[in-house]
Protein backbone atom coordinates (compact mmCIF):
# COMPACT_ATOMS: atom_id res chain seq x y z
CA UNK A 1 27.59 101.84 21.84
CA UNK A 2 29.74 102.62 24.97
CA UNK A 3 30.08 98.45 25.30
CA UNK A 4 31.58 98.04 21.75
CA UNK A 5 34.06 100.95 22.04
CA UNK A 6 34.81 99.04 25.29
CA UNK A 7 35.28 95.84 23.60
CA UNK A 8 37.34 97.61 20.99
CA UNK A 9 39.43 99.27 23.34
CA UNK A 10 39.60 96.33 25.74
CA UNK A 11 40.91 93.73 22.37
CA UNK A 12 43.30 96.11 21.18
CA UNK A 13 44.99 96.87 24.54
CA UNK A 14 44.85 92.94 25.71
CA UNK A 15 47.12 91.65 23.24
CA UNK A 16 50.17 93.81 23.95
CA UNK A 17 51.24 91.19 26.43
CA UNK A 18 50.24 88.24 24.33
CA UNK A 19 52.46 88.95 21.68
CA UNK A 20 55.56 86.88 23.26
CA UNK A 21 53.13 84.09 23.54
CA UNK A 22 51.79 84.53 20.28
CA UNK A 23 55.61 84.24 18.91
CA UNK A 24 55.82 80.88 20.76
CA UNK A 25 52.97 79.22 19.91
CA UNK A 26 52.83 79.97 16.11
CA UNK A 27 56.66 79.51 16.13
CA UNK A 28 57.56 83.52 14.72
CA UNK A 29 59.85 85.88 15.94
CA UNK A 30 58.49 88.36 18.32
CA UNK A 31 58.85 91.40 15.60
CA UNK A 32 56.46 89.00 13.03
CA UNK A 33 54.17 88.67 16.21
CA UNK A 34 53.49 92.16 16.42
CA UNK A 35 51.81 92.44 12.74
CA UNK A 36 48.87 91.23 14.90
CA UNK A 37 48.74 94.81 16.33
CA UNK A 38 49.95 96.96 13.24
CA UNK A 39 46.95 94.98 10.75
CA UNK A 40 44.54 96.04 13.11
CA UNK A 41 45.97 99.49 13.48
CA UNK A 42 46.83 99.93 9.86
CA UNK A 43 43.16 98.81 8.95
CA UNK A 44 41.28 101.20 11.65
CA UNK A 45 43.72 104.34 10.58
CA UNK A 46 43.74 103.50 6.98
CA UNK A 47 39.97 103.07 6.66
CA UNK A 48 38.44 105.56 9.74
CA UNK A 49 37.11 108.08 7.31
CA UNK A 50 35.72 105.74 4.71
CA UNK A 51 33.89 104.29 8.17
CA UNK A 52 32.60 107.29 8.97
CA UNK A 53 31.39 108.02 5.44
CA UNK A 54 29.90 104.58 5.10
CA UNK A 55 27.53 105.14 7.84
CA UNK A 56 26.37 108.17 6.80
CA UNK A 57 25.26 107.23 3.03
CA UNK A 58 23.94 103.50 3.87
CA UNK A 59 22.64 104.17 7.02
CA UNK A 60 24.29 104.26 10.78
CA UNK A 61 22.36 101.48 12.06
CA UNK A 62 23.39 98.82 9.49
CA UNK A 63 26.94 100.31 9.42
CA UNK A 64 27.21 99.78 13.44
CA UNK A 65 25.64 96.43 13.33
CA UNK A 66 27.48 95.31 10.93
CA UNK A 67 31.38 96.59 12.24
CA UNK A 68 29.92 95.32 15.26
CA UNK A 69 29.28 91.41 14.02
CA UNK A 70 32.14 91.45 11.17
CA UNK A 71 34.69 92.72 14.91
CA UNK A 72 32.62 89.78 16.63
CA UNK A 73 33.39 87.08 13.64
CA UNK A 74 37.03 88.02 13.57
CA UNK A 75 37.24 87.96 17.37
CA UNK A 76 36.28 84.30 17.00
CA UNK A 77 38.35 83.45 14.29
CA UNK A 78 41.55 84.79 16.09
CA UNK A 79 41.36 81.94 18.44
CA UNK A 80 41.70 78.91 16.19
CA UNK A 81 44.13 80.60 13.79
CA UNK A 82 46.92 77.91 12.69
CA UNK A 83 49.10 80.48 11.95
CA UNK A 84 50.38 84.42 12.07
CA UNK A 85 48.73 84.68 8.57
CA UNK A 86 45.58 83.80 9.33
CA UNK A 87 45.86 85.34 12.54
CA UNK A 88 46.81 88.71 10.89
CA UNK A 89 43.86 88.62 8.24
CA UNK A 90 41.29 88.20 10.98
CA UNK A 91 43.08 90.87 13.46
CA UNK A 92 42.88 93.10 9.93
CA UNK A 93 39.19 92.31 9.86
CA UNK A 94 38.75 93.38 13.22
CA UNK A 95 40.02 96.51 12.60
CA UNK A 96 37.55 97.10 9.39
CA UNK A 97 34.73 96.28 11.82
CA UNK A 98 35.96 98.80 14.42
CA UNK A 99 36.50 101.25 11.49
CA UNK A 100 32.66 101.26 11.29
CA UNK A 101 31.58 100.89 15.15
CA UNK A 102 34.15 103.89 16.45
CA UNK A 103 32.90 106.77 13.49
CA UNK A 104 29.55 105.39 13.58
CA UNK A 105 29.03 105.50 17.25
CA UNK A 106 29.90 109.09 17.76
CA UNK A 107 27.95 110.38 15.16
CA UNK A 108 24.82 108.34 16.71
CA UNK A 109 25.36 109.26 20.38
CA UNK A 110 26.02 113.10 18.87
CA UNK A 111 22.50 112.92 17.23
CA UNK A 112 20.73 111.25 19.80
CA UNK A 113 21.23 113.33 22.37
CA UNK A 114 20.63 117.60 22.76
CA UNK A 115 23.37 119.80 22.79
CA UNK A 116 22.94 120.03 26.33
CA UNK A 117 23.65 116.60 27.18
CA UNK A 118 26.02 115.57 24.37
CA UNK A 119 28.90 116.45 26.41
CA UNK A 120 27.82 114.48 28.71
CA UNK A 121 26.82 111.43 26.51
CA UNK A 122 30.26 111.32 24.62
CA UNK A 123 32.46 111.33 27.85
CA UNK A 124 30.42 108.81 29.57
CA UNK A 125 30.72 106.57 26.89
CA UNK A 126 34.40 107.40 25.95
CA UNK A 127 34.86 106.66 29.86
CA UNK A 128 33.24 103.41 29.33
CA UNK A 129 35.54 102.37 26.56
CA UNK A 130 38.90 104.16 28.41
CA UNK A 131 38.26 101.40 30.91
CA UNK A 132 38.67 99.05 28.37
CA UNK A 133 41.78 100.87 27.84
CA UNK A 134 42.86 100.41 31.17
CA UNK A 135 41.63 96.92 31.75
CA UNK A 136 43.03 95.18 28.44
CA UNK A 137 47.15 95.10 29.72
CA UNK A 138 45.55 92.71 32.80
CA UNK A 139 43.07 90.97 30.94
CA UNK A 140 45.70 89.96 28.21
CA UNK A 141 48.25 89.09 30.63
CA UNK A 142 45.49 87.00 32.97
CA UNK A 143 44.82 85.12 29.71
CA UNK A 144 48.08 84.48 28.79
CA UNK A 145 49.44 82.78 31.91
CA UNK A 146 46.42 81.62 32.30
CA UNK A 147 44.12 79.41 29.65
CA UNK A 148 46.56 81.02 27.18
């Protein structure tokens, strides 16, 4: 759980500094570029507590698997996009699969483990994904003047 709140964390925080290359290579002012960001933001906030609800009436297991291949799918589909709009639906898909790995995941680590240790177990895997947090400005930028 602590690597797909990393990946989550990591994604969302990496394409800050894409965004001007984004607006060149799909042709779009900067401004149109950063719907990339605000789908996947508006789709997470919108849809959190339907996450969170989702996992606990069909099961947290299929709910986490599931946010965790439809985040995976959209990751993939980002790449090839021919344009913002396409680009934007699969960053908005992203987001729905986060909405069910970052409600999900809490409520599983906060079940698994005794109240002793569920401190414990929740900061260690919060600090997982916070690295993700701090990694995702260099990653981004390493891939965009990079590969692109």
């Amino acid at each position: 759980m602590a690597v797909a709140l990393f990946c989550i964390q990591l994604d969302f925080f990496a394409l800050n500094p894409a965004i001007p290359g984004i607006s060149a290579e799909l042709d779009v002012s900067v401004p149109a570029a950063q719907w990339t960001l605000s789908a996947y933001m508006l789709a997470l906030g919108c849809l959190f507590i339907v996450g969170g609800r989702i996992g606990d009436v069909f099961g947290r297991r299929g709910a986490l698997l599931t946010g965790t291949a439809l985040f995976a799918a959209a990751s993939v589909g980002c790449a090839p996009a021919p344009g913002l709009g396409a680009l934007v639906a699969a960053r908005v898909v992203q987001g729905v699969g986060a909405v069910l790995v970052l409600p999900v995941s809490v409520a599983v680590i906060s079940n698994v483990f005794p109240a002793e240790s569920r401190a414990r177990a929740l900061g260690a895997a919060f600090g997982i994904a916070n690295i993700g947090t701090a990694l995702g400005p260099f990653v981004g930028g390493g891939l965009t003047e990079g590969p692109g």
